[in-house]
N, C-alpha and C. Protein backbone atom coordinates (compact mmCIF):
# COMPACT_ATOMS: atom_id res chain seq x y z
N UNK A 1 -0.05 -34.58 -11.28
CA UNK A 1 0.43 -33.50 -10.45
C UNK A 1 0.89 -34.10 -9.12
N UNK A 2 2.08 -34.13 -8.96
CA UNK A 2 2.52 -34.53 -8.08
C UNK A 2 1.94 -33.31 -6.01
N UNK A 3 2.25 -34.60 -4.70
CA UNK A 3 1.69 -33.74 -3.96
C UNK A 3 1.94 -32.54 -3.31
N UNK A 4 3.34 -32.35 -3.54
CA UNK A 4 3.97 -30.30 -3.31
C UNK A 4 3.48 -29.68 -4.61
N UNK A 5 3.25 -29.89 -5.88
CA UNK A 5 2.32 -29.13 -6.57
C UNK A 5 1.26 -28.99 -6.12
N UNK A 6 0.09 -29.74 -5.92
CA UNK A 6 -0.99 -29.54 -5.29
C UNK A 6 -0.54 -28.48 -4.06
N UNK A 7 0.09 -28.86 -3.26
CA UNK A 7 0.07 -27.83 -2.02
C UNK A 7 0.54 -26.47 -2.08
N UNK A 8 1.32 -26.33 -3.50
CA UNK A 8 1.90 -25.03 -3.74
C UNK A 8 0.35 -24.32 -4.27
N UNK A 9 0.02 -25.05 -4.97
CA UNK A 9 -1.54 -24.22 -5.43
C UNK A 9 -2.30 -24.12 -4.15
N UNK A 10 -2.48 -25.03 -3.68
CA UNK A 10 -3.64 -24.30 -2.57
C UNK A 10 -3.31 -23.41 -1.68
N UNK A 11 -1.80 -23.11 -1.06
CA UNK A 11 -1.19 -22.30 -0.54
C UNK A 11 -1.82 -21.20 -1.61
N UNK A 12 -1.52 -21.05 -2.85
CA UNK A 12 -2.21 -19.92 -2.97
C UNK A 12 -3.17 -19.39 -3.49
N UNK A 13 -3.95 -20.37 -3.55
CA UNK A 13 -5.73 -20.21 -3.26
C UNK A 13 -5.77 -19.41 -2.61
N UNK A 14 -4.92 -19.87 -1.27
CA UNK A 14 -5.65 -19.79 0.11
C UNK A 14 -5.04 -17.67 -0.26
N UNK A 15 -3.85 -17.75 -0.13
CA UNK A 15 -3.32 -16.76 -0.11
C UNK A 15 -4.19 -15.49 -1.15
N UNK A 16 -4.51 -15.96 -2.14
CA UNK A 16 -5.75 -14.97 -2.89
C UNK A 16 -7.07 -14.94 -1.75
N UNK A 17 -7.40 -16.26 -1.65
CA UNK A 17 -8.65 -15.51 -0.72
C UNK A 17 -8.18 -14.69 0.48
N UNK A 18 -7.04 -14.91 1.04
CA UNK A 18 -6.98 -14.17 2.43
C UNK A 18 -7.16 -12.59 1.90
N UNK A 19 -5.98 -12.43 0.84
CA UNK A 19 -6.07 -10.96 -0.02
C UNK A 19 -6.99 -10.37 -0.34
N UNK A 20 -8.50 -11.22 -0.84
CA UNK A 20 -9.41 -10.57 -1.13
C UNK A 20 -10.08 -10.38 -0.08
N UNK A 21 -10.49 -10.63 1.25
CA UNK A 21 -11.04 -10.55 2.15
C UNK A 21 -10.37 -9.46 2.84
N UNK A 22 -8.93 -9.48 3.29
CA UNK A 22 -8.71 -8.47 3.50
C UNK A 22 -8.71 -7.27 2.57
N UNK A 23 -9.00 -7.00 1.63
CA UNK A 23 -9.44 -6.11 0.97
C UNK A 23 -10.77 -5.05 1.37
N UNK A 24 -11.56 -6.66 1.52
CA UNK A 24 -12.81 -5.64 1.76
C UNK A 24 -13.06 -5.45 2.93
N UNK A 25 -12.37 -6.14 3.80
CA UNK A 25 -12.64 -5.49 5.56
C UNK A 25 -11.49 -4.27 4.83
N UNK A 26 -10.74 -3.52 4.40
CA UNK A 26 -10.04 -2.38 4.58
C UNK A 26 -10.71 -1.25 3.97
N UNK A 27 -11.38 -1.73 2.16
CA UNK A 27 -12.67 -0.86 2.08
C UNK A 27 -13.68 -0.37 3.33
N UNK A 28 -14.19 -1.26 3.89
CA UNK A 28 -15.38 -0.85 4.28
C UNK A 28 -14.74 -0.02 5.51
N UNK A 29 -13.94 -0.87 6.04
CA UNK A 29 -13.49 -0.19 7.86
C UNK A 29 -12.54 0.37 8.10
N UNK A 30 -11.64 0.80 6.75
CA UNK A 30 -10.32 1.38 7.21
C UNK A 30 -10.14 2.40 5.51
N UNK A 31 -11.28 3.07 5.46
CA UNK A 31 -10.98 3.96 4.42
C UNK A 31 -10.27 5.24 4.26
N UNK A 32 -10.03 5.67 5.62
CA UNK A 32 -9.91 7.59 5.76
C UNK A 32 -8.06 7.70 5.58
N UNK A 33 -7.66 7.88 5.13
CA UNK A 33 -6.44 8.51 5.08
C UNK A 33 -6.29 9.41 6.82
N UNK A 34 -5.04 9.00 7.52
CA UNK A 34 -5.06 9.39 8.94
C UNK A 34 -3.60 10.67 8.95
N UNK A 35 -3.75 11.60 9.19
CA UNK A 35 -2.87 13.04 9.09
C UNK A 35 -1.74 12.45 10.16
N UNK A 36 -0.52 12.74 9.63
CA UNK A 36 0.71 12.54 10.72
C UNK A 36 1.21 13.65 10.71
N UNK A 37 1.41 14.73 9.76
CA UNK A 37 1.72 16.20 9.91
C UNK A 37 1.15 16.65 8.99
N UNK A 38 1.42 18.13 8.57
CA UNK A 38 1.03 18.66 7.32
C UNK A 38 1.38 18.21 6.37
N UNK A 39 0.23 17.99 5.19
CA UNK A 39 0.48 17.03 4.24
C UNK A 39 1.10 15.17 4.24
N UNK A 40 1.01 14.72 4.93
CA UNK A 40 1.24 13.66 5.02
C UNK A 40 0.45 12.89 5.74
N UNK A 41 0.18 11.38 4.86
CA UNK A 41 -0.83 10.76 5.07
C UNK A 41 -1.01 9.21 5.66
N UNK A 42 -1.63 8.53 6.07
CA UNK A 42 -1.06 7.75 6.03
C UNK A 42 -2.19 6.34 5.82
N UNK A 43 -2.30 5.30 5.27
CA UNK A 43 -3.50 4.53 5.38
C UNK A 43 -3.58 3.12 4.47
N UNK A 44 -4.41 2.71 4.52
CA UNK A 44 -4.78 1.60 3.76
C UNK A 44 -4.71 1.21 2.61
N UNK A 45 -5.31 0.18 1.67
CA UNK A 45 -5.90 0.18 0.21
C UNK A 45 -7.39 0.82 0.61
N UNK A 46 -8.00 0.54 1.61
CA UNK A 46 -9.10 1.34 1.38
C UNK A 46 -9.37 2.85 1.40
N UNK A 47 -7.87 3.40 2.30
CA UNK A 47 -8.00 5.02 2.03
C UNK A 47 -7.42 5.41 0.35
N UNK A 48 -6.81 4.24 0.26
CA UNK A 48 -6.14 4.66 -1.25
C UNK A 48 -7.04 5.02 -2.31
N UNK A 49 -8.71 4.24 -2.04
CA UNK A 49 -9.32 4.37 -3.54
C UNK A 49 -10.90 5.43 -3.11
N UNK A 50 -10.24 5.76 -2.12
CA UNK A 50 -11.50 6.56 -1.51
C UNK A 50 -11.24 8.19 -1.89
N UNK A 51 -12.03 7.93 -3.36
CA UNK A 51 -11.36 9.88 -4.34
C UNK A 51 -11.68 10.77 -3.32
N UNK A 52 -12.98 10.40 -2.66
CA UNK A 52 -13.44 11.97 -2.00
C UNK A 52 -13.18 12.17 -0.89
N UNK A 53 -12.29 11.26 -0.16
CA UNK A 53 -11.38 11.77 1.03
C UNK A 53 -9.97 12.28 0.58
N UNK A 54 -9.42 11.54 -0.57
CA UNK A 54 -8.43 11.95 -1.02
C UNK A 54 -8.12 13.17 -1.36
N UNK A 55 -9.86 13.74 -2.18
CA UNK A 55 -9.46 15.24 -2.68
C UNK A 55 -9.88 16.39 -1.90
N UNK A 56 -10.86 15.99 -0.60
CA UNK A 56 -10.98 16.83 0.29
C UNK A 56 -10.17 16.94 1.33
N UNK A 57 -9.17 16.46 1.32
CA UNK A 57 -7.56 16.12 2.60
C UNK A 57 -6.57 16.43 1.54
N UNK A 58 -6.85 17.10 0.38
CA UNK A 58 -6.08 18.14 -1.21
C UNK A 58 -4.65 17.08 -1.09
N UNK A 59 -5.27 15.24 -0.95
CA UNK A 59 -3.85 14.51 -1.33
C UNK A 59 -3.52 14.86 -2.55
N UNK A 60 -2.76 14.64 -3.18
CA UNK A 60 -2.32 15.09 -4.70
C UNK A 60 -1.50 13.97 -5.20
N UNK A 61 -0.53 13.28 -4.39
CA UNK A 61 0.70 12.00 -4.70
C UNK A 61 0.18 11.21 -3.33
N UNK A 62 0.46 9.96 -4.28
CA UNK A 62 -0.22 8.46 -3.66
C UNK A 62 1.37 7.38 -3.44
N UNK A 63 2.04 7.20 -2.25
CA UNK A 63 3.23 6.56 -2.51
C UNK A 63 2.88 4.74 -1.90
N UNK A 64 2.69 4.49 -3.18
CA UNK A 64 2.16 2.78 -2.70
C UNK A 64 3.47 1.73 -2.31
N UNK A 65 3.52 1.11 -1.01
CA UNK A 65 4.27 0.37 -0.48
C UNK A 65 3.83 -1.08 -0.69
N UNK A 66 3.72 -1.41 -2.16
CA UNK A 66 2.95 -2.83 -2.20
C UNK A 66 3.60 -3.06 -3.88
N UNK A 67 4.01 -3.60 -4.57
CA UNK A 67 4.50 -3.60 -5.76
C UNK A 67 3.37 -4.81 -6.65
N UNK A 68 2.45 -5.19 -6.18
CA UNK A 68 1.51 -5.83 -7.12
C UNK A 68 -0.22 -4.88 -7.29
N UNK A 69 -0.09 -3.92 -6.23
CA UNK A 69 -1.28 -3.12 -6.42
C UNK A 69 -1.27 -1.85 -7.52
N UNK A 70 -2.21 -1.64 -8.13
CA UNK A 70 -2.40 -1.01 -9.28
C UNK A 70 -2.51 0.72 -8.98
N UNK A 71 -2.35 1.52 -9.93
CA UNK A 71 -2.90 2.80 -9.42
C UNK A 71 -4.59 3.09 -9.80
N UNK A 72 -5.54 3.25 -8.99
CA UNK A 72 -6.44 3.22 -9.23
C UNK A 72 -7.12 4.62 -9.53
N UNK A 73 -6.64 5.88 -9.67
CA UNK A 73 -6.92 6.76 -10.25
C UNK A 73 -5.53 7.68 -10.86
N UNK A 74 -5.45 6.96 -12.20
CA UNK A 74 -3.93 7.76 -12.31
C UNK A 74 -4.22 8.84 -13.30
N UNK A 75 -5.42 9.83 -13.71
CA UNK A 75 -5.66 10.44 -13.80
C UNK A 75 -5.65 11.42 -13.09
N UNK A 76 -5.75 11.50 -11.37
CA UNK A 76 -6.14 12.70 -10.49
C UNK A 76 -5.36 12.25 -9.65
N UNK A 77 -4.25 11.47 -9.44
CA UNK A 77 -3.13 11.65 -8.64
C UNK A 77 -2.24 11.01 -9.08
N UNK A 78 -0.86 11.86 -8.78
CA UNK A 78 0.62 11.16 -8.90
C UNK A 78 1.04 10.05 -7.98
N UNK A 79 1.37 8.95 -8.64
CA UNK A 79 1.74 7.94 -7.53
C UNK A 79 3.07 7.72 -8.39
N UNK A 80 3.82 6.71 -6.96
CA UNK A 80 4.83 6.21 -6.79
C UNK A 80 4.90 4.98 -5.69
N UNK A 81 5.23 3.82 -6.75
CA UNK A 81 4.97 2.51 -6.15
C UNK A 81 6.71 1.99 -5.91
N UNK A 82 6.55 1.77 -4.38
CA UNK A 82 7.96 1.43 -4.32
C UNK A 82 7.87 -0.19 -4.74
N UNK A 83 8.84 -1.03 -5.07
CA UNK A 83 8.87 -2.43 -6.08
C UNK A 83 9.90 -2.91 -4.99
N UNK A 84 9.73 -4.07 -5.45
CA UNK A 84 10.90 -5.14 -4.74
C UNK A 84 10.41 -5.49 -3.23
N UNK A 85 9.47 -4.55 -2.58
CA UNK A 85 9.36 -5.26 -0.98
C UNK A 85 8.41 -6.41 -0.83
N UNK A 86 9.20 -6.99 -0.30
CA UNK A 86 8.77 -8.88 -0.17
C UNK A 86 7.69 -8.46 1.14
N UNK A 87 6.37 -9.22 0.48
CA UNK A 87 6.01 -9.50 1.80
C UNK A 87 5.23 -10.54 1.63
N UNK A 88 4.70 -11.49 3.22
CA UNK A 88 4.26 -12.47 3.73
C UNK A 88 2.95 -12.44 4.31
N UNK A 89 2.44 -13.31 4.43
CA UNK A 89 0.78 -12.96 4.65
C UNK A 89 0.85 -14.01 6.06
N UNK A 90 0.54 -13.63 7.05
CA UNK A 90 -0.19 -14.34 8.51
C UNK A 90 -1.27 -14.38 8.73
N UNK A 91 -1.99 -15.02 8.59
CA UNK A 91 -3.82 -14.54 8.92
C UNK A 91 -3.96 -13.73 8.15
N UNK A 92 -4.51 -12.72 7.91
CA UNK A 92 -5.30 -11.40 7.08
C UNK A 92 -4.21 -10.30 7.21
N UNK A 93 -2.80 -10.64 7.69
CA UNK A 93 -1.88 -9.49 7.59
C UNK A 93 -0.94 -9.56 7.18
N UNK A 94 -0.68 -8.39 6.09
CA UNK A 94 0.58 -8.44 5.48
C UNK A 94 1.84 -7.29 6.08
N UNK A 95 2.77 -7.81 6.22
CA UNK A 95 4.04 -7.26 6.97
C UNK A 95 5.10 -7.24 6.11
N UNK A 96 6.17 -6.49 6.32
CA UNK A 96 7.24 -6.56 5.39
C UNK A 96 7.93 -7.77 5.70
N UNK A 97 8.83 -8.58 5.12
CA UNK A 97 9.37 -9.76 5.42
C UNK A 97 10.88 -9.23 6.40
N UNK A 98 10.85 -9.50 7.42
CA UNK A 98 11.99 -9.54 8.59
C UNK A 98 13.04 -10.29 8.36
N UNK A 99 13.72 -9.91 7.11
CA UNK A 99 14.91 -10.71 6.29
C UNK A 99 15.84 -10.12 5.59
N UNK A 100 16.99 -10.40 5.92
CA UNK A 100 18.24 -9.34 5.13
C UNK A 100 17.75 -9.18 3.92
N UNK A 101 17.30 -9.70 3.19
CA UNK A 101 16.77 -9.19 1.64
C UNK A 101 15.55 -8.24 1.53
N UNK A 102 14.80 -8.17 2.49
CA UNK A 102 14.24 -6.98 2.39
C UNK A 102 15.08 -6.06 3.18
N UNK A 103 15.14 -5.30 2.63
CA UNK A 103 16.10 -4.23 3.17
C UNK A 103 15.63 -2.31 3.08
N UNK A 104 14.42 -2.31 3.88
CA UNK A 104 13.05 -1.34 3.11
C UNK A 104 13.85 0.51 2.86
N UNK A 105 14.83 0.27 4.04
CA UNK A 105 15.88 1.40 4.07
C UNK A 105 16.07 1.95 3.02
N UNK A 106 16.10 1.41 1.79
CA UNK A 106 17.05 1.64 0.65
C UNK A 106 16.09 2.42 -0.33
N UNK A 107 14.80 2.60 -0.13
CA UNK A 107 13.80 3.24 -0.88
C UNK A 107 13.80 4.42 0.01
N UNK A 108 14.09 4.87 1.10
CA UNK A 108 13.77 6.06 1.82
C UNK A 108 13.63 7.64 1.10
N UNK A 109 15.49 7.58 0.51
CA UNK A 109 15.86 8.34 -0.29
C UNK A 109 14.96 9.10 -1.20
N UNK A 110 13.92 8.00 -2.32
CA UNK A 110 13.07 8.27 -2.92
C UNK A 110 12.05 8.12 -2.33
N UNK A 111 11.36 7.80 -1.45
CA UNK A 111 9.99 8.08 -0.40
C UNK A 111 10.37 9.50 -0.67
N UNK A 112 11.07 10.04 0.45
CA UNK A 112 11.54 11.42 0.99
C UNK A 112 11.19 12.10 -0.01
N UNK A 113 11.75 12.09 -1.29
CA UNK A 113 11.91 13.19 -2.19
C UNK A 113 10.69 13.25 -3.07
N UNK A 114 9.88 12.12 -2.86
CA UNK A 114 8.38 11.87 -3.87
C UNK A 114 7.54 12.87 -2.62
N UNK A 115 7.82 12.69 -1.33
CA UNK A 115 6.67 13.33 -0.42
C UNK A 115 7.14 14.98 -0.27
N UNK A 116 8.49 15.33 -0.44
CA UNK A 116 9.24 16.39 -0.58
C UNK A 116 8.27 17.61 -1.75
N UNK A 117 8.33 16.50 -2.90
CA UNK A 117 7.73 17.10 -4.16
C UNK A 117 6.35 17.33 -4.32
N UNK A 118 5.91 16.63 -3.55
CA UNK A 118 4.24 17.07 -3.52
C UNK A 118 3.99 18.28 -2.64
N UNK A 119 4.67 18.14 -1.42
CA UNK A 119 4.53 19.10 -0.46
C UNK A 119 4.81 20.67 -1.21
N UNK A 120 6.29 20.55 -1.40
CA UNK A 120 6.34 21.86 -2.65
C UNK A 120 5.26 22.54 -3.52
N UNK A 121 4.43 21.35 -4.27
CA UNK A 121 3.44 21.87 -4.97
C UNK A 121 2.31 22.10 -4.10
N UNK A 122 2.46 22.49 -3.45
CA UNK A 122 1.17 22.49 -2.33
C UNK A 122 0.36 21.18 -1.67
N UNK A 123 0.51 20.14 -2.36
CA UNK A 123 -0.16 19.16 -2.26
C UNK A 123 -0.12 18.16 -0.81
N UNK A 124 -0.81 17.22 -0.85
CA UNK A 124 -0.41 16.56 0.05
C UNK A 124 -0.05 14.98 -0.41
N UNK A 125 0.28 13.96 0.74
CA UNK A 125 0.69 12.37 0.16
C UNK A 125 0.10 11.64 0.88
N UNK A 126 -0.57 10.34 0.53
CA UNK A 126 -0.93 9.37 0.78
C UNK A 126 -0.03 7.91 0.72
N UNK A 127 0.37 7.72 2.18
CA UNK A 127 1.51 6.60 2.04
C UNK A 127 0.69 5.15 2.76
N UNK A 128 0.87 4.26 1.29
CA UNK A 128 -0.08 3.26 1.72
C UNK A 128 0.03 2.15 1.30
N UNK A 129 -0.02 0.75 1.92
CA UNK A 129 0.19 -0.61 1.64
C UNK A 129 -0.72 -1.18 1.43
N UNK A 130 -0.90 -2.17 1.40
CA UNK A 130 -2.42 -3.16 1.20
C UNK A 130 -3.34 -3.17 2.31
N UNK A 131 -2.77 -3.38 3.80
CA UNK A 131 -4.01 -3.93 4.84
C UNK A 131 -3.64 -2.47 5.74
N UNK A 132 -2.85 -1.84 5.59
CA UNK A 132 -2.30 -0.67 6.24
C UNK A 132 -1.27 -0.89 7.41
N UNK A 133 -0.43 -2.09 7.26
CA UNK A 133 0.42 -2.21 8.51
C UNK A 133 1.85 -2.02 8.30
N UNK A 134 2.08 -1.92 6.90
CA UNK A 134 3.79 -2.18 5.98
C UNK A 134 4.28 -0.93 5.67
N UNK A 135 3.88 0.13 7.00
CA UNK A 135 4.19 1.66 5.86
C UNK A 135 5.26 1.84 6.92
């Protein structure tokens, strides 16, 4: 194994552990889904998997801004995972990448009309990235 193989792997060692750590500082300290108007939400991975804030704040649609995170209750809420946004990890934070190829504009259209459609049904939305900073 030559030595940019080696360094491509530990780059992302490193990059899994940063992910999992920030994970659980967002469980433990950044769980609540935070109100920006009626029905609309806004928060973490840790407000994302937290059912009983979710169903007592009557979220109903989950719009995930992270395209490798899973839906973790897709039984009791509608989600919508926007795909394609690149992002970069600095320390324990992930940001959208500040590069003509991300271009986050271009999902709005369908943001809008996924948070549109919940609202209609009475419901509310939960709009949420991994560490909570990419929404």
């Amino acid at each position: 194994m030559s030595h940019l193989e080696e360094e491509t792997i530990d780059k992302s060692k490193i990059a899994a552990i940063k992910q999992a750590l920030c994970a659980n500082k967002c469980v433990k300290e950044d769980n609540l889904p935070i109100q920006i108007e009626e029905g609309l939400f806004l928060g973490s991975f840790g407000a994302a998997i937290n059912k009983d804030a979710l169903k007592s704040l009557n979220i109903t649609h989950i719009l995930t801004v992270a395209d490798f995170m899973r839906s973790v209750y897709p039984d009791d809420f509608v989600y919508k995972k926007i795909k394609d946004v690149e992002l970069i990890w600095f320390a324990v934070i992930e940001v959208v990448a500040d590069r003509e190829q991300t271009y986050i504009a271009r999902h709005f259209d369908e943001c809008f009309s996924f948070i549109d459609e919940a609202k209609k049904m009475g419901g509310g939305v939960l709009v949420h990235c991994f560490a909570g900073r990419s929404r």
